[in-house]
N, C-alpha and C. Protein backbone atom coordinates (compact mmCIF):
# COMPACT_ATOMS: atom_id res chain seq x y z
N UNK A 1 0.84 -1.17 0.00
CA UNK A 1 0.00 0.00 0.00
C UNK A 1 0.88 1.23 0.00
N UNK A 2 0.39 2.38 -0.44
CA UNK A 2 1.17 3.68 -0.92
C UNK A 2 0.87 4.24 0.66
N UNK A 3 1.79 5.04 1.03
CA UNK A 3 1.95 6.18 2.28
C UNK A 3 0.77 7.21 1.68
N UNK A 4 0.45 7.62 2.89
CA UNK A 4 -0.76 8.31 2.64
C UNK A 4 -0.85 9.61 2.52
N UNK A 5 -1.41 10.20 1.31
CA UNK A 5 -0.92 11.60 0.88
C UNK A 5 -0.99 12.81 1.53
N UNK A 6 0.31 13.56 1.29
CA UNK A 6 0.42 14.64 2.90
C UNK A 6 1.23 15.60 2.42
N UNK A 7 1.60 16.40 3.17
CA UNK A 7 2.58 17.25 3.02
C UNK A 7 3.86 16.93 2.12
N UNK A 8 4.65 15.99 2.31
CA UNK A 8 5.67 15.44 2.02
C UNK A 8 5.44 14.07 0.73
N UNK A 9 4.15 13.94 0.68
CA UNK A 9 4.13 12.62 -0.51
C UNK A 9 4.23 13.64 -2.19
N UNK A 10 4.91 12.48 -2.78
CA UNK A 10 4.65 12.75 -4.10
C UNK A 10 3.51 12.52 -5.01
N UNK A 11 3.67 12.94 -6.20
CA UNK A 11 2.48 12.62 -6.93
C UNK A 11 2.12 11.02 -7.33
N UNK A 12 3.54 10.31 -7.50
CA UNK A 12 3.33 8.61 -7.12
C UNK A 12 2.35 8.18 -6.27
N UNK A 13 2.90 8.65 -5.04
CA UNK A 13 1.81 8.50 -3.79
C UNK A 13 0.78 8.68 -3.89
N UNK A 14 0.06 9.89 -4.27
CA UNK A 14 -0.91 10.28 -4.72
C UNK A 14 -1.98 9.53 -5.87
N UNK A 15 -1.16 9.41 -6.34
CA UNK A 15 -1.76 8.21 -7.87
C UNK A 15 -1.97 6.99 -6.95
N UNK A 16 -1.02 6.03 -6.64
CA UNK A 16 -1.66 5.01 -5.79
C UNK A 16 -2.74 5.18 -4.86
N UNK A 17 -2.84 6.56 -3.96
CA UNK A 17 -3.86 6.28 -3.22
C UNK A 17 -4.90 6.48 -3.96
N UNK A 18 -5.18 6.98 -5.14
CA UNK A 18 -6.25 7.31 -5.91
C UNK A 18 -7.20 5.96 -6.25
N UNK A 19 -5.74 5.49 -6.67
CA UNK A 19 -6.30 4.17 -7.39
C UNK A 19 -6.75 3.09 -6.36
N UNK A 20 -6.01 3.01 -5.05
CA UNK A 20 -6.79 2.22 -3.93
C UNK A 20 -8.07 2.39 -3.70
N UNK A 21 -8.45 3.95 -3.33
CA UNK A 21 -9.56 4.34 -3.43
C UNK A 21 -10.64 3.89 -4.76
N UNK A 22 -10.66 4.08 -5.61
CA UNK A 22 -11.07 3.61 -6.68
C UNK A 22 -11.20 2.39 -6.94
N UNK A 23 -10.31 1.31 -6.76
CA UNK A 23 -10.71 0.13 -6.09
C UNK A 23 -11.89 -0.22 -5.73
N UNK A 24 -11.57 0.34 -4.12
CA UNK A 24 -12.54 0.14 -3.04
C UNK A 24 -13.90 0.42 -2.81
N UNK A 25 -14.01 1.42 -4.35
CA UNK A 25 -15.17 2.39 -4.12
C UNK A 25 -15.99 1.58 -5.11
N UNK A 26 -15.22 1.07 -6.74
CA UNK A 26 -15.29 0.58 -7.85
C UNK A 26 -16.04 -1.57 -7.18
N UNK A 27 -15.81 -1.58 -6.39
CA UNK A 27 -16.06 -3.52 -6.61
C UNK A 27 -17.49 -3.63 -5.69
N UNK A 28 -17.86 -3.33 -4.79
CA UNK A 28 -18.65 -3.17 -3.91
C UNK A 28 -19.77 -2.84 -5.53
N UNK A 29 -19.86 -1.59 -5.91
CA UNK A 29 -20.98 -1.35 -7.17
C UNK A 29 -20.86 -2.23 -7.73
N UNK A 30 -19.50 -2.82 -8.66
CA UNK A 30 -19.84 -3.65 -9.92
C UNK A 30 -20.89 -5.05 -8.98
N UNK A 31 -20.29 -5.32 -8.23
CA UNK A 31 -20.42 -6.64 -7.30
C UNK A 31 -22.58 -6.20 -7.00
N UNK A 32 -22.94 -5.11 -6.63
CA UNK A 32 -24.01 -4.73 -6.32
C UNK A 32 -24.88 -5.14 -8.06
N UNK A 33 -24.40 -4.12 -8.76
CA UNK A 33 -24.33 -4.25 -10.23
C UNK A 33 -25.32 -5.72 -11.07
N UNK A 34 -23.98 -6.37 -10.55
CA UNK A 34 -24.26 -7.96 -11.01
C UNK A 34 -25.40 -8.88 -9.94
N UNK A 35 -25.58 -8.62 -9.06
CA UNK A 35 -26.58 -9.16 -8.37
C UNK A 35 -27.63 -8.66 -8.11
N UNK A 36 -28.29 -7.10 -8.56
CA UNK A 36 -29.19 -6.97 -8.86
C UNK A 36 -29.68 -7.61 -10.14
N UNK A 37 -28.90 -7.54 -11.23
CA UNK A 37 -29.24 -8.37 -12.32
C UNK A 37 -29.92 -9.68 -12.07
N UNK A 38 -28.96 -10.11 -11.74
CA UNK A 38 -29.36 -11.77 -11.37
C UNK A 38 -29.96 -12.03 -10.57
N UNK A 39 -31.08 -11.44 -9.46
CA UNK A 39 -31.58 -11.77 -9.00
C UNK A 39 -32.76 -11.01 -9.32
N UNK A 40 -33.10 -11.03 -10.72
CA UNK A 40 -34.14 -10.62 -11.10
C UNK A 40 -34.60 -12.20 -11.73
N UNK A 41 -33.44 -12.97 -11.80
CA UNK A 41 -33.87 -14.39 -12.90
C UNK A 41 -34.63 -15.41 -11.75
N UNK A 42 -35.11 -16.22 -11.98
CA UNK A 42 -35.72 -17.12 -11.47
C UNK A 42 -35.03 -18.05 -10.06
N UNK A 43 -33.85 -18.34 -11.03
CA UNK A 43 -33.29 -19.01 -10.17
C UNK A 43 -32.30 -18.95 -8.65
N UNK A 44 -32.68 -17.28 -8.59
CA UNK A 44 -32.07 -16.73 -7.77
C UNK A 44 -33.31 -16.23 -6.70
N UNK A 45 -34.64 -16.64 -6.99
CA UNK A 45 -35.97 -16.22 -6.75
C UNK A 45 -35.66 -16.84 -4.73
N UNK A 46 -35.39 -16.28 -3.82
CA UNK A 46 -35.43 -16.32 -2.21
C UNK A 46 -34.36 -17.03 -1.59
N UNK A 47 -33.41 -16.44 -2.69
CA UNK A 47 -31.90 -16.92 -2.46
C UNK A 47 -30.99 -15.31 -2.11
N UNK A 48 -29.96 -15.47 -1.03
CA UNK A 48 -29.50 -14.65 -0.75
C UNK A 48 -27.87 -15.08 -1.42
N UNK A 49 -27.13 -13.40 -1.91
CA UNK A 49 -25.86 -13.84 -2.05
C UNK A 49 -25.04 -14.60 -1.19
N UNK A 50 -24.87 -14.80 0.37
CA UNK A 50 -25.05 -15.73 0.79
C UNK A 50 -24.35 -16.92 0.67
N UNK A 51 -25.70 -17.48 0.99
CA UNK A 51 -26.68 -18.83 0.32
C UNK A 51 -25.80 -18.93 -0.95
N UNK A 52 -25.51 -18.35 -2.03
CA UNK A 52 -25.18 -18.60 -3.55
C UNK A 52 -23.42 -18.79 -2.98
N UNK A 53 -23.08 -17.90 -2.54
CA UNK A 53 -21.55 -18.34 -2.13
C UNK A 53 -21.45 -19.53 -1.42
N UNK A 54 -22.24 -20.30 -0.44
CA UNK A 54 -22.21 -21.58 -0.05
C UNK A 54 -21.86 -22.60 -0.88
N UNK A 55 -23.24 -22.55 -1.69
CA UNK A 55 -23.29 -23.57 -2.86
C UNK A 55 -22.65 -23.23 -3.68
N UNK A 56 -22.42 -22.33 -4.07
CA UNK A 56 -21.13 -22.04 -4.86
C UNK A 56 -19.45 -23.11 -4.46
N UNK A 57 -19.05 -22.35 -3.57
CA UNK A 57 -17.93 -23.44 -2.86
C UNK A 57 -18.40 -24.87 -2.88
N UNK A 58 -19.07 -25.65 -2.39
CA UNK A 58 -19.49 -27.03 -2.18
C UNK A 58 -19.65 -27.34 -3.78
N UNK A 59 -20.13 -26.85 -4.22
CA UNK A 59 -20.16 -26.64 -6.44
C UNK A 59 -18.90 -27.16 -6.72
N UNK A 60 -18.05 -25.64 -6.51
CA UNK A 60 -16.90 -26.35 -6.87
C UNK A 60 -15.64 -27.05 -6.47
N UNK A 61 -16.05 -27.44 -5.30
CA UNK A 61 -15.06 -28.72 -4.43
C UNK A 61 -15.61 -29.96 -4.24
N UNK A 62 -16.55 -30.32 -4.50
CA UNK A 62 -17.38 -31.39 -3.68
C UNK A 62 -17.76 -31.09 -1.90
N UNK A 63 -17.92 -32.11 -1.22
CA UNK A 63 -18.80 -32.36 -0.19
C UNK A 63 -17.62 -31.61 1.03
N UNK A 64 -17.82 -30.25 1.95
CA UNK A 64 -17.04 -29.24 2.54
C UNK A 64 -17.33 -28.98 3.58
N UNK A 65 -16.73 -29.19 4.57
CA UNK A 65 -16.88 -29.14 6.19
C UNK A 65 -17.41 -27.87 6.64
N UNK A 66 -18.72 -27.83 7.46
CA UNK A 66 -19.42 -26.28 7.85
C UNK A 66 -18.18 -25.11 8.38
N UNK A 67 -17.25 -26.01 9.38
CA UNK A 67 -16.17 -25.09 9.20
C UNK A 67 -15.67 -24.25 8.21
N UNK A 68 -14.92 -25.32 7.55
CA UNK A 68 -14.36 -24.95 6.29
C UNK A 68 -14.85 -23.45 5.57
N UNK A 69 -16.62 -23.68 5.58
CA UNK A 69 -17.26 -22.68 4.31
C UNK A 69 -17.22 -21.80 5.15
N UNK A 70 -17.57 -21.36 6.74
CA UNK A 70 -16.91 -20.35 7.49
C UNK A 70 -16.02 -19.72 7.32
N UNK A 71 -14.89 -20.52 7.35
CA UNK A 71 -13.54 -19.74 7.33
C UNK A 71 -13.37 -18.78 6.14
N UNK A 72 -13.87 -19.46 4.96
CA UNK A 72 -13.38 -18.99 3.53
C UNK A 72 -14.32 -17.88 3.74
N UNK A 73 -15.80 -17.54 3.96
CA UNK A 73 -16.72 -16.69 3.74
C UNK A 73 -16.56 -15.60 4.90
N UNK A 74 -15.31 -15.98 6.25
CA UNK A 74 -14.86 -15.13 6.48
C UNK A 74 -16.14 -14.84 7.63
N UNK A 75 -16.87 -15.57 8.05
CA UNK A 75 -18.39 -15.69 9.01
C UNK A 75 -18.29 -16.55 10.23
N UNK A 76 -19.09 -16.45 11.38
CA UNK A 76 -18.87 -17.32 12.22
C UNK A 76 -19.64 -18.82 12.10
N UNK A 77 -19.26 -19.39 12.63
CA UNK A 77 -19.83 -20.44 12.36
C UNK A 77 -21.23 -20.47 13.05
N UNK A 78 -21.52 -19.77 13.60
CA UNK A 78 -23.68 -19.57 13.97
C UNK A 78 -24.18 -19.04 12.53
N UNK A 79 -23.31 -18.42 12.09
CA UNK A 79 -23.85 -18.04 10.54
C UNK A 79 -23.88 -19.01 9.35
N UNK A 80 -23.21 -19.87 9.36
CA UNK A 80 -23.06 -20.89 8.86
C UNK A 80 -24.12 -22.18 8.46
N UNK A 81 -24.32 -21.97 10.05
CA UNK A 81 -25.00 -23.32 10.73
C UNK A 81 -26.64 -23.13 10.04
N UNK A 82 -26.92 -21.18 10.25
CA UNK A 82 -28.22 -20.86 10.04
C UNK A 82 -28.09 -20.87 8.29
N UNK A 83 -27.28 -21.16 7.41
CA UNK A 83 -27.44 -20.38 6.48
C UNK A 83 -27.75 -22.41 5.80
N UNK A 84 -26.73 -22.95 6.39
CA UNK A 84 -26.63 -24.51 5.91
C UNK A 84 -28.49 -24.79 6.16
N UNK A 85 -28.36 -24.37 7.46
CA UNK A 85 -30.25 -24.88 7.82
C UNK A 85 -31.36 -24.44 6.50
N UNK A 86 -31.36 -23.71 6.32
CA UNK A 86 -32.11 -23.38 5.50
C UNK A 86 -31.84 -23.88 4.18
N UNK A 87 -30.76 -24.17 3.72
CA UNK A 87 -30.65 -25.06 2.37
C UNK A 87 -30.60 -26.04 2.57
N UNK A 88 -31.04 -26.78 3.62
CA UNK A 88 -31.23 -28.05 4.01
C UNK A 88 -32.66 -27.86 3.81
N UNK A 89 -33.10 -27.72 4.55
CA UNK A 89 -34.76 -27.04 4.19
C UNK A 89 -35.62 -27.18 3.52
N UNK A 90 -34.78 -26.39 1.85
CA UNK A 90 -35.14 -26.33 0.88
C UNK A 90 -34.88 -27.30 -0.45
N UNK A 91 -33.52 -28.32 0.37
CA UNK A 91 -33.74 -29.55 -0.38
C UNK A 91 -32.59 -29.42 -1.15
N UNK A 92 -31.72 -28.43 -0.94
CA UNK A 92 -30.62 -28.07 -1.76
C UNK A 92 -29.28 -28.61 -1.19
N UNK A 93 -29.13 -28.62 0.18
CA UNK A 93 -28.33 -29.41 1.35
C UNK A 93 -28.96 -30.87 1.70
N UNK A 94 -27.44 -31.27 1.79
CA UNK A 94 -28.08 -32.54 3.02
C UNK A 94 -26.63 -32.21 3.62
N UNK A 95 -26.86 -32.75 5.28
CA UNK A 95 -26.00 -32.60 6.59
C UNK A 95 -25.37 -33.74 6.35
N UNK A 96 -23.92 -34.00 6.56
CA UNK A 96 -23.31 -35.26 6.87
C UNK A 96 -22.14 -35.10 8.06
N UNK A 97 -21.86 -36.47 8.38
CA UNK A 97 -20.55 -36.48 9.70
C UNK A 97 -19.11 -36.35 8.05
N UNK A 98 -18.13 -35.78 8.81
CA UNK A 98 -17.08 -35.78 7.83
C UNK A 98 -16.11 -37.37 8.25
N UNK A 99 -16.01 -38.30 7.80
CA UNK A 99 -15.30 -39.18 7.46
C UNK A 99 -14.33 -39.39 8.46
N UNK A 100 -13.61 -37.88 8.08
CA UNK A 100 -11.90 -37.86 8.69
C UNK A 100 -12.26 -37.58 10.06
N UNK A 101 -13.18 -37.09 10.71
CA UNK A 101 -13.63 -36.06 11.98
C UNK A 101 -15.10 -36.38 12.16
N UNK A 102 -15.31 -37.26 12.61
CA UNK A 102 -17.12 -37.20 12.70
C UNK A 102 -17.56 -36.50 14.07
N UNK A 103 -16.61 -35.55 14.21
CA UNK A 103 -17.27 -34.54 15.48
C UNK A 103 -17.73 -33.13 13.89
N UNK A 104 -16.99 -32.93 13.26
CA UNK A 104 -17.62 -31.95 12.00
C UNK A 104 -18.26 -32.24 11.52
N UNK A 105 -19.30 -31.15 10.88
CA UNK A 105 -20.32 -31.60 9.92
C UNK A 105 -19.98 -31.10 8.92
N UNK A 106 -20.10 -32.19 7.48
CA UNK A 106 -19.71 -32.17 6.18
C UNK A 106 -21.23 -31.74 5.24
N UNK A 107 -21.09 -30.19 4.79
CA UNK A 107 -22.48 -30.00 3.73
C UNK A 107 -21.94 -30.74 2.25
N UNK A 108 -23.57 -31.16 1.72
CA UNK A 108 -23.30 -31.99 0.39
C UNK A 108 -24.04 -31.36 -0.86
N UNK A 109 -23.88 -30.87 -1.75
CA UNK A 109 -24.93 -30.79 -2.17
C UNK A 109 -26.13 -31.36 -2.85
N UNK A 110 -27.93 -31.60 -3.25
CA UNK A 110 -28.36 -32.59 -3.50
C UNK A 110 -28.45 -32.24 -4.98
N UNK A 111 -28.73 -33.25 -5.91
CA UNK A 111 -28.85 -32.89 -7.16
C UNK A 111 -29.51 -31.19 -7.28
N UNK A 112 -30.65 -31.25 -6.69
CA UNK A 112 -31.68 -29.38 -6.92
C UNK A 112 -30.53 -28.87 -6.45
N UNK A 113 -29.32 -29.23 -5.62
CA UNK A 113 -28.27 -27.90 -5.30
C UNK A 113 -27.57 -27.84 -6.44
N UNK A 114 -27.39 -29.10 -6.80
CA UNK A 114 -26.03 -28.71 -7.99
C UNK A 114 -26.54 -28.26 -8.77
N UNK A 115 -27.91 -28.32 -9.15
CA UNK A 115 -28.73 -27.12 -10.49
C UNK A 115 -28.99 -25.87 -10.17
N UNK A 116 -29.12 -25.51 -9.07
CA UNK A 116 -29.13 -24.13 -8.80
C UNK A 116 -27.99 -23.76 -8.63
N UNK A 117 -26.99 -23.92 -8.10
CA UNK A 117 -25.93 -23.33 -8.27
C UNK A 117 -25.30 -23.21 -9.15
N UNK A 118 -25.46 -24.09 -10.14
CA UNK A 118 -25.00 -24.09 -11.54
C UNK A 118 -25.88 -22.43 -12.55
N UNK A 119 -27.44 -22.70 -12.29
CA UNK A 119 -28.34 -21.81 -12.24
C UNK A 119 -27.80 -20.39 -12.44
N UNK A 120 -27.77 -20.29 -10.71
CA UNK A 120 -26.87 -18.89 -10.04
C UNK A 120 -26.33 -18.11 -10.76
N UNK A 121 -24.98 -19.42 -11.20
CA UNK A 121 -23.61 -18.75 -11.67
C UNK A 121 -24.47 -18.41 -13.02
N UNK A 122 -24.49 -19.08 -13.80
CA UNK A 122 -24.99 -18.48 -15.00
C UNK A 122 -25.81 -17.56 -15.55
N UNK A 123 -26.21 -17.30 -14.41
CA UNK A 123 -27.04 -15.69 -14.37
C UNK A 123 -26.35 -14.96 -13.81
N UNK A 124 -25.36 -15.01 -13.04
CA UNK A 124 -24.45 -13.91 -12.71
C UNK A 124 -23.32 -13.68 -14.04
N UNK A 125 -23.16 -14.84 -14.76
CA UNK A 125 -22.11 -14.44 -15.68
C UNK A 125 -22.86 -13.45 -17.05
N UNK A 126 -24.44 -14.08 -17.01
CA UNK A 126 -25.32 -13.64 -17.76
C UNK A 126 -25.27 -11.73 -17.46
N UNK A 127 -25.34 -11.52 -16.18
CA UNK A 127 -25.33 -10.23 -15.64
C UNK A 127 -23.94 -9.36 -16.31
N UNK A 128 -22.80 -9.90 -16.10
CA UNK A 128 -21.67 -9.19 -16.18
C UNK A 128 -21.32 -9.08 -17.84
N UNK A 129 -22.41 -10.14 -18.73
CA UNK A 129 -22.10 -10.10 -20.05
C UNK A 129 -23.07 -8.64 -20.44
N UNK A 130 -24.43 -8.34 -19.95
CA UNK A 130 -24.92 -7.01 -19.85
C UNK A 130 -23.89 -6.38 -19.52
N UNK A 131 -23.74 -6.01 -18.27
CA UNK A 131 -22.58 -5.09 -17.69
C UNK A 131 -21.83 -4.44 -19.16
N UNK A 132 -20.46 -5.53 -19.39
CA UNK A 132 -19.65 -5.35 -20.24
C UNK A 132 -19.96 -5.14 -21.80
N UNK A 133 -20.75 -5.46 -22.03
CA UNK A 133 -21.19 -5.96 -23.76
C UNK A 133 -21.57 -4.27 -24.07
N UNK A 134 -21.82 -3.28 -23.49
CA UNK A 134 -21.82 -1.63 -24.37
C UNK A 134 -20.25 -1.37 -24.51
N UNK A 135 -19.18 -2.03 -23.90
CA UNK A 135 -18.02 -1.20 -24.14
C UNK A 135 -17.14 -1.95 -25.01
N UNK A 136 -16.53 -1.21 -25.82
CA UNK A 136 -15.85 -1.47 -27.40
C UNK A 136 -14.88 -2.72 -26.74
N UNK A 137 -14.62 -3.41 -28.22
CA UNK A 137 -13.27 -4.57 -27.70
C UNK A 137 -12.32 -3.98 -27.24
N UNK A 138 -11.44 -2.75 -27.33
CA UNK A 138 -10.17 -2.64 -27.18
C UNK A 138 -10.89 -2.01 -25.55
N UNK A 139 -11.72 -1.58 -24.90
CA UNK A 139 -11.48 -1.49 -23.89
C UNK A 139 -12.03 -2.63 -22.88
N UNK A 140 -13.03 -3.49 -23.52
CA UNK A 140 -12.84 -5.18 -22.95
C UNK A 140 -11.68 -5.71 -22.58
N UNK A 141 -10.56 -5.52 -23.44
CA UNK A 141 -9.53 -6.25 -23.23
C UNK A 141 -8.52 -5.32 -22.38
N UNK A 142 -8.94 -4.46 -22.29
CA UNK A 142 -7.90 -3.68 -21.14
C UNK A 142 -8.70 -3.86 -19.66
N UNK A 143 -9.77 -4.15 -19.79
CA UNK A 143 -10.80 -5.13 -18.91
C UNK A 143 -10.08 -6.08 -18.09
N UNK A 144 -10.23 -7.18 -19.13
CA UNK A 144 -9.02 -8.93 -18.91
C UNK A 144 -8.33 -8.39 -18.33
N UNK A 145 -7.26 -7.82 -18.82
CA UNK A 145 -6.18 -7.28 -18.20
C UNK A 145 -5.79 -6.81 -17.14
N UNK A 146 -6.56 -5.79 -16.65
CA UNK A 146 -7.18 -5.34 -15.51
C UNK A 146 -7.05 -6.48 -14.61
N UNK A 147 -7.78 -7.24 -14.85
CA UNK A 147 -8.78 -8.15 -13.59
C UNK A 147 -7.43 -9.34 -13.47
N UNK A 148 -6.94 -9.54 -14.93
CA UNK A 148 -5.97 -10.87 -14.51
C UNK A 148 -4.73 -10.13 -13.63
N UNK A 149 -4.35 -9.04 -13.97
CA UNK A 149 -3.62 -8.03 -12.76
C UNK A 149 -4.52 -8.44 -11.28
N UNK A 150 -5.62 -8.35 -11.07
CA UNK A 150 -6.05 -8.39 -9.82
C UNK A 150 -6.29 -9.80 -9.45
N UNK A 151 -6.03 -10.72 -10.10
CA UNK A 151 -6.25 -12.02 -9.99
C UNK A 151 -4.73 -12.49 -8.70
N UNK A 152 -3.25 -12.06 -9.66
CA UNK A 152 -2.15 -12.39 -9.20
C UNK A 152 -2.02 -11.97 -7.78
N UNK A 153 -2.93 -10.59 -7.52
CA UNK A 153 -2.65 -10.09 -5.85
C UNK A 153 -3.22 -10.75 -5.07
N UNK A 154 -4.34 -12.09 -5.31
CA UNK A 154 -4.78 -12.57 -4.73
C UNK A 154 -4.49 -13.97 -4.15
N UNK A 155 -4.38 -14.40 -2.83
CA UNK A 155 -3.48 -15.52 -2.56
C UNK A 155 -3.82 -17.03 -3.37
N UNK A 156 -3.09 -17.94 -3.60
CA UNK A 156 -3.56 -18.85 -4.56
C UNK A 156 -4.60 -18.67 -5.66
N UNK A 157 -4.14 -17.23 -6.35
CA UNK A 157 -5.32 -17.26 -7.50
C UNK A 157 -4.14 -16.91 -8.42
N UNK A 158 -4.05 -16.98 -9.97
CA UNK A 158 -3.50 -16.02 -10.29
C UNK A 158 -4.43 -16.00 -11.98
N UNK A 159 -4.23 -15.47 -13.37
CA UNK A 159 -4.74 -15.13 -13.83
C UNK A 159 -5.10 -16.79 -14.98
N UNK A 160 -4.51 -17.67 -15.05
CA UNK A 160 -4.78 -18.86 -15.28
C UNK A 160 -5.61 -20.11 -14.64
N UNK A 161 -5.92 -19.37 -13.58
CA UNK A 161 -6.48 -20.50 -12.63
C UNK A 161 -8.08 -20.18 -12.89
């Protein structure tokens, strides 16, 4: 992160904090952006973003310890527990003991999960193809670019993965 602009910073400084800011200000909207979209489609019909990040993860790992989806979503695990309950509920979860640890509980998803989450995503990608699709190719691709830059700052991600 850039020193924070003052008396003594340069215009470097200045430019970085701009662009932090801009960042910070910039992902929160696009992110708002894309999920108003998509949760205009069906399949997003009394589903919370959430809920879609759950099944999302369990989507794409297979069967994932309630811990586990805590940690990553960065939530406590009472949040977890309530969020698993309810897609249990609805037929989209089933509860299991984990194998390795049968003091944890392992979420699975049931076939209706793996279609809605499949669902989800494809209306969110559906969303961001609105989003993007008014602006010309050459600034699409300074787009990519963009984002595969923000891919590498991110731990085990980088722009191939």
């Amino acid at each position: 992160m850039s020193v924070t602009a003052g008396a003594g910073s340069t215009q470097p400084d200045r430019e970085a904090d701009e662009l932090e800011a801009r960042l910070i200000a910039t992902i929160p909207w696009v992110m708002r952006h894309l999920l108003a979209h998509a949760q205009r489609r069906s399949t997003w019909k009394g589903m919370t973003y959430q809920q879609y990040n759950v099944l999302r993860i369990i989507h794409s790992e297979g069967p994932v310890p309630q811990a586990e989806i805590a940690r990553r979503l960065m939530v406590t695990a009472p949040v977890i527990t309530r969020l698993a309950g309810g897609l249990v509920d609805t037929g989209l979860l089933e509860r299991g003991s984990d194998p390795r640890d049968r003091r944890s509980v392992r979420l699975t998803l049931t076939p209706a999960g793996r279609r809605r989450a499949k669902g989800m995503r494809r209306d969110l990608v559906a969303a961001a193809a609105e989003l993007i699709e008014p602006l010309p190719a050459d600034r699409r691709a300074a787009v990519a670019s963009a984002l595969d830059e923000l891919q590498v700052l991110l731990p085990g991600r980088g722009p191939n993965r």
